[in-house]
N, C-alpha and C. Protein backbone atom coordinates (compact mmCIF):
# COMPACT_ATOMS: atom_id res chain seq x y z
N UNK A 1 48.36 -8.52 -37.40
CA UNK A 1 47.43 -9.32 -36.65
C UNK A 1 47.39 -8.88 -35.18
N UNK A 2 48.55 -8.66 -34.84
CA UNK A 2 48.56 -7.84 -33.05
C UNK A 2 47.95 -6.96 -32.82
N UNK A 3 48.14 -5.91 -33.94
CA UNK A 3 47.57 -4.47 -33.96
C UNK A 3 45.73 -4.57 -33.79
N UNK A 4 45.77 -5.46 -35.21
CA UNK A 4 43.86 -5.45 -34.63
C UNK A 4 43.51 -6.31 -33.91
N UNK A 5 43.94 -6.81 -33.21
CA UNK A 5 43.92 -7.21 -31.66
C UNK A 5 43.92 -6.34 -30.38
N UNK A 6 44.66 -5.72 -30.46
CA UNK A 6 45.38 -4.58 -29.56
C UNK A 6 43.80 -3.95 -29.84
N UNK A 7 43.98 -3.46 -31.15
CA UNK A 7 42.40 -2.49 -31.26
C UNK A 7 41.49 -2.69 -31.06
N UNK A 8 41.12 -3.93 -31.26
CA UNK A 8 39.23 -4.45 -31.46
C UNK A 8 39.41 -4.62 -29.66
N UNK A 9 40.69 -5.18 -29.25
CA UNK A 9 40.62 -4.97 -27.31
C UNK A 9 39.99 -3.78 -26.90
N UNK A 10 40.95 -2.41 -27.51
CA UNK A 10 40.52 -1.54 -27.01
C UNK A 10 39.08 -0.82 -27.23
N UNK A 11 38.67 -0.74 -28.47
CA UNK A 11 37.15 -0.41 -29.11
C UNK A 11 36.36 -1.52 -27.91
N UNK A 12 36.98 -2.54 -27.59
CA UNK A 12 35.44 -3.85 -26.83
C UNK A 12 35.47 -3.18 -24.83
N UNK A 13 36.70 -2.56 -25.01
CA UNK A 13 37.04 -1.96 -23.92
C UNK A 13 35.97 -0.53 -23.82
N UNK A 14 36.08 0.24 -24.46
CA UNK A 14 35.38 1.40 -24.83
C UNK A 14 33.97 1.46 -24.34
N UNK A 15 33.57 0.28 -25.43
CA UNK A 15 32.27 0.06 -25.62
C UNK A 15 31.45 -0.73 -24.21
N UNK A 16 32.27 -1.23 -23.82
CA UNK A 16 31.59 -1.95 -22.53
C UNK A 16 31.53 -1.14 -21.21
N UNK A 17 32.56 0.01 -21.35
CA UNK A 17 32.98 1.15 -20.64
C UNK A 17 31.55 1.81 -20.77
N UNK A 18 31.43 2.47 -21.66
CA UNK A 18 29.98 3.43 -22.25
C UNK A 18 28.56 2.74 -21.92
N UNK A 19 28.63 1.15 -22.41
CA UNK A 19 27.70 0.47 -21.85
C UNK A 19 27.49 0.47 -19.79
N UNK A 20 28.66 0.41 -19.72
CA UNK A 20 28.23 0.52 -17.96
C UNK A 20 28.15 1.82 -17.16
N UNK A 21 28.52 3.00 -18.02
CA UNK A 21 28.49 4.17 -17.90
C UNK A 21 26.78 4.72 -17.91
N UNK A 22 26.37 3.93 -19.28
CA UNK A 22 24.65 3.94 -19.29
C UNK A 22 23.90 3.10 -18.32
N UNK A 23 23.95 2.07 -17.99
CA UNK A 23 23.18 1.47 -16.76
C UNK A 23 23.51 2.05 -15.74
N UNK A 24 24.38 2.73 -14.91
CA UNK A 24 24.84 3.18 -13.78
C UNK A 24 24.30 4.65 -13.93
N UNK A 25 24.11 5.28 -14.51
CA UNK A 25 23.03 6.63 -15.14
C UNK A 25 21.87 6.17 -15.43
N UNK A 26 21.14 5.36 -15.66
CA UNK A 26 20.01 5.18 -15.44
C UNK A 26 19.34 4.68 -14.12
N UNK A 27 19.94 3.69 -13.70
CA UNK A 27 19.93 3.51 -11.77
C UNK A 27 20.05 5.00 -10.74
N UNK A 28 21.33 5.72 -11.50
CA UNK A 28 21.34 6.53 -10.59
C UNK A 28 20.15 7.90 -10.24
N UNK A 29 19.64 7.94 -11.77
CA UNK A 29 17.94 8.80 -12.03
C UNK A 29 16.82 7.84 -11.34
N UNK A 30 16.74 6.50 -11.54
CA UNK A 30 15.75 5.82 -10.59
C UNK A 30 16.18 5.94 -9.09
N UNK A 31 17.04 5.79 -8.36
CA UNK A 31 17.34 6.12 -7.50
C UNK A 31 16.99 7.55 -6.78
N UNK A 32 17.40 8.50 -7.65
CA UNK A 32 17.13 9.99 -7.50
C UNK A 32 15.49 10.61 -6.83
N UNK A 33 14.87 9.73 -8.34
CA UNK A 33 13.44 9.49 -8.24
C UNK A 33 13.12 9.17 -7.38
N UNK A 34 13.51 7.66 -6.59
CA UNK A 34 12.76 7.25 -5.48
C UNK A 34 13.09 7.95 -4.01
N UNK A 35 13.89 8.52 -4.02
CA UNK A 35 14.40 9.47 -2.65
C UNK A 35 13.62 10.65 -2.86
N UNK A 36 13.32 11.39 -3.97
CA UNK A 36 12.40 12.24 -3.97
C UNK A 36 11.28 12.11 -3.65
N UNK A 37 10.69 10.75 -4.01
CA UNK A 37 9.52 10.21 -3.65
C UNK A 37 8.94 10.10 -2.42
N UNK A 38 10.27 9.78 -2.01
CA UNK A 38 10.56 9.67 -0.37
C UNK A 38 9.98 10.29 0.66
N UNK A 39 10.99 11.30 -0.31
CA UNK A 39 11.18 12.51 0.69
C UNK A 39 9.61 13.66 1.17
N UNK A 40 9.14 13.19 -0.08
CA UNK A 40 7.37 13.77 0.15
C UNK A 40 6.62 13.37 0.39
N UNK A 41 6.76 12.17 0.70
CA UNK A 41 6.14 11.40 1.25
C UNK A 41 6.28 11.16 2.83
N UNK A 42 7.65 11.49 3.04
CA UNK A 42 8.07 11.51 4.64
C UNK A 42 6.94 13.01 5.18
N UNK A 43 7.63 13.94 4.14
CA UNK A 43 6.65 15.46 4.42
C UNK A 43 5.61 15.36 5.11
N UNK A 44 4.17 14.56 4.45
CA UNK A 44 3.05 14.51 4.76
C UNK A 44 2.94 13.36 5.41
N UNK A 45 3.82 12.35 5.67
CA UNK A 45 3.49 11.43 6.62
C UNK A 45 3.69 12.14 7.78
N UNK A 46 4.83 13.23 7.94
CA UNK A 46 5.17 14.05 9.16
C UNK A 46 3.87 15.07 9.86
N UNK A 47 3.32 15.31 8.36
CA UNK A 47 2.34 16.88 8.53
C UNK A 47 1.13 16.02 9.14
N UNK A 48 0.77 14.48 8.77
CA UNK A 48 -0.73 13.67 9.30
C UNK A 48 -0.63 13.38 10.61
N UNK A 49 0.73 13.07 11.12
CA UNK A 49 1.17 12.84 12.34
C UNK A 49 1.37 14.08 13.16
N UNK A 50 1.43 14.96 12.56
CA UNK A 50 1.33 16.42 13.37
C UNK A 50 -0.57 16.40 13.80
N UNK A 51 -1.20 16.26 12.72
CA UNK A 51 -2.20 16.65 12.98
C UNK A 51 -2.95 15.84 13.45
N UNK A 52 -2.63 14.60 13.26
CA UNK A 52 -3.54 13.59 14.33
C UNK A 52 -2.99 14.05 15.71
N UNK A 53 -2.15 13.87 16.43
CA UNK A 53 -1.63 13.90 17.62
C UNK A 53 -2.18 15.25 18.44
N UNK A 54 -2.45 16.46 17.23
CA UNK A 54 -3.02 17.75 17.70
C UNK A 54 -4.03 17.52 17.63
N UNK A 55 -4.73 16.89 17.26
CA UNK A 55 -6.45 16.69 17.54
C UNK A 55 -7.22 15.72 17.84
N UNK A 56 -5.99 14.80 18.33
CA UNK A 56 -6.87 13.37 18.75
C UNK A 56 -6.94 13.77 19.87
N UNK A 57 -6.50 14.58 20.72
CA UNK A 57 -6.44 14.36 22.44
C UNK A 57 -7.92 15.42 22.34
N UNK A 58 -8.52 15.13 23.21
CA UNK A 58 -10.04 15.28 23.80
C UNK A 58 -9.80 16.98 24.36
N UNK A 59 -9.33 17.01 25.12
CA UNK A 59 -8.93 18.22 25.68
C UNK A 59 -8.40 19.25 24.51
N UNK A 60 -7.85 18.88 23.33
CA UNK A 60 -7.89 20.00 22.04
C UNK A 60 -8.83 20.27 21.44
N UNK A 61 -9.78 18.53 21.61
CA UNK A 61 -10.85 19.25 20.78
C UNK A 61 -11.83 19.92 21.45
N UNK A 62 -12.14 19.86 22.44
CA UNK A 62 -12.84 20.48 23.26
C UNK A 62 -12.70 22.81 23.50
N UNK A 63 -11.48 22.30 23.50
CA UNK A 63 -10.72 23.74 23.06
C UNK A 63 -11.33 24.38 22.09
N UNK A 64 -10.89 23.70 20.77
CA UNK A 64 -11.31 24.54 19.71
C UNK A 64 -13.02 24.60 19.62
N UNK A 65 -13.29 23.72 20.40
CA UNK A 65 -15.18 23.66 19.97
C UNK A 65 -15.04 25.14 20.67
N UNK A 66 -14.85 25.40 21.74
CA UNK A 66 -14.69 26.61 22.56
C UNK A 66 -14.55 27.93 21.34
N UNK A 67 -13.05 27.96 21.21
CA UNK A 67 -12.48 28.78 20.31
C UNK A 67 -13.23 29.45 19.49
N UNK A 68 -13.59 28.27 18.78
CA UNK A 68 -14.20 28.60 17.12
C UNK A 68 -15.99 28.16 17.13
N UNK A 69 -16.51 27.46 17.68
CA UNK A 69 -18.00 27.18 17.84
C UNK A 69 -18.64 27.95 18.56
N UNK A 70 -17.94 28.27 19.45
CA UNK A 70 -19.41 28.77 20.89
C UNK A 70 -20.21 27.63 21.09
N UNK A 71 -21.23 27.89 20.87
CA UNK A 71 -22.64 27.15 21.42
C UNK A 71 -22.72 26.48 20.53
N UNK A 72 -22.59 26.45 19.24
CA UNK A 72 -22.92 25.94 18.03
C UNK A 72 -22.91 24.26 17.72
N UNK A 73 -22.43 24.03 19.16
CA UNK A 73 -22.36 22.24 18.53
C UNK A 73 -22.96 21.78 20.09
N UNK A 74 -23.37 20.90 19.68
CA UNK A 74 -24.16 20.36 21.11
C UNK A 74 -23.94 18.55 21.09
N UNK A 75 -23.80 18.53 22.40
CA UNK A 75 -23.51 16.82 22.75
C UNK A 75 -24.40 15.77 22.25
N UNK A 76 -24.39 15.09 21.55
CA UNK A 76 -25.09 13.87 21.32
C UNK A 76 -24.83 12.68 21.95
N UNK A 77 -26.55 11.79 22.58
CA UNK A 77 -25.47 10.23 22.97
C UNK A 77 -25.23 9.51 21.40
N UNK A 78 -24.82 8.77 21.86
CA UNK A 78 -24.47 7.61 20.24
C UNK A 78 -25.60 7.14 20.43
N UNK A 79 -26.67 6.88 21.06
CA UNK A 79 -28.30 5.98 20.73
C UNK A 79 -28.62 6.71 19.60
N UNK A 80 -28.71 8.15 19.80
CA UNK A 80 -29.47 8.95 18.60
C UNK A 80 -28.79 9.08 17.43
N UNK A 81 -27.51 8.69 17.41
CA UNK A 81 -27.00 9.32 15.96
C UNK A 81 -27.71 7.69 15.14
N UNK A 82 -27.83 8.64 13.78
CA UNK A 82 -28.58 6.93 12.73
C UNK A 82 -27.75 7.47 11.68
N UNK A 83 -27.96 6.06 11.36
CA UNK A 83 -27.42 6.07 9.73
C UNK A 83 -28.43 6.24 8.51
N UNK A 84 -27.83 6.85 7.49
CA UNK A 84 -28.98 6.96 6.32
C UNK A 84 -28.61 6.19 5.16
N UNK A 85 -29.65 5.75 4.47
CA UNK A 85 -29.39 5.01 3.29
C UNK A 85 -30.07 5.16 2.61
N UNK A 86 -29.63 5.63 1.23
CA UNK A 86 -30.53 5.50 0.59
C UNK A 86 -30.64 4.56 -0.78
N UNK A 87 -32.08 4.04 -0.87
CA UNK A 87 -32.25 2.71 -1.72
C UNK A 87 -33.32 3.23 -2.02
N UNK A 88 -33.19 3.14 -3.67
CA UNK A 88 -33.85 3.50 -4.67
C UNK A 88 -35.18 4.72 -4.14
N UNK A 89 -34.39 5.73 -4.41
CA UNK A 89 -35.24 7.02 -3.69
C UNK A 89 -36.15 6.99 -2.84
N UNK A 90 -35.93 6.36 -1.89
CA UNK A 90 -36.46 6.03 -0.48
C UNK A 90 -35.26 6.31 0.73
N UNK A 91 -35.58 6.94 1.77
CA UNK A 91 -34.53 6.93 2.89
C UNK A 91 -35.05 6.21 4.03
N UNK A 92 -34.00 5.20 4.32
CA UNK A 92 -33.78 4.78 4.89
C UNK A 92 -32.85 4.94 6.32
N UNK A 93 -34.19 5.37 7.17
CA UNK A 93 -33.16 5.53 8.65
C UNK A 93 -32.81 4.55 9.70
N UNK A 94 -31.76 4.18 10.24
CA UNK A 94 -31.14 3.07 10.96
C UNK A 94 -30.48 3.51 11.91
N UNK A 95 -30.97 3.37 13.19
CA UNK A 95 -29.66 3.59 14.52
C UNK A 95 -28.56 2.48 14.43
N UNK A 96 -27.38 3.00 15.28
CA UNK A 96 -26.34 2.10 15.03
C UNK A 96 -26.59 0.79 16.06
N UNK A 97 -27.80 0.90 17.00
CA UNK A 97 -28.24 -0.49 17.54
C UNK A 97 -29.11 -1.14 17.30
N UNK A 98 -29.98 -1.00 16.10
CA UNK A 98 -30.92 -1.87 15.87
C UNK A 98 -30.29 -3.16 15.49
């Protein structure tokens, strides 16, 4: 009677061992996962913040219009730019102050 006592202890021992061996391996792959996730996500949050900061300032963009446009782009006021819409194959033009 001791003996399979002693045993069915140790087999309930085993088994609860293996059981927490499997949840702690499966956490540790979700875990894995979400730091990877992370981590590429840090990437391109880094690379949008590179590139906003390089092209929000006025003076860069002005640069590259230089650089790479020449003449090719010309100043607009905001009265003239409109919006287009189109509704049911008809266009529809709208300034942004009407």
């Amino acid at each position: 009677m001791k003996k399979t006592g002693i045993v069915s202890l140790i087999l309930f021992l085993v088994l609860f061992t293996a059981v927490i061996k499997n949840s702690t391996k499966k956490l540790e792959d979700k875990i894995f996962t979400t730091n990877e996730n992370l981590r590429s996500l840090n990437k391109e949050l880094e690379n949008v913040k590179l590139e906003f900061d390089f092209l929000s300032s006025s003076e860069k963009l002005l640069n590259f219009q230089n650089l790479y446009f020449d003449e090719e782009l010309i100043q607009k006021e905001i009265k003239e730019i409109k919006i287009i819409k189109n509704q049911t194959e008809k266009f529809n033009f709208k300034t942004n102050y009407d």
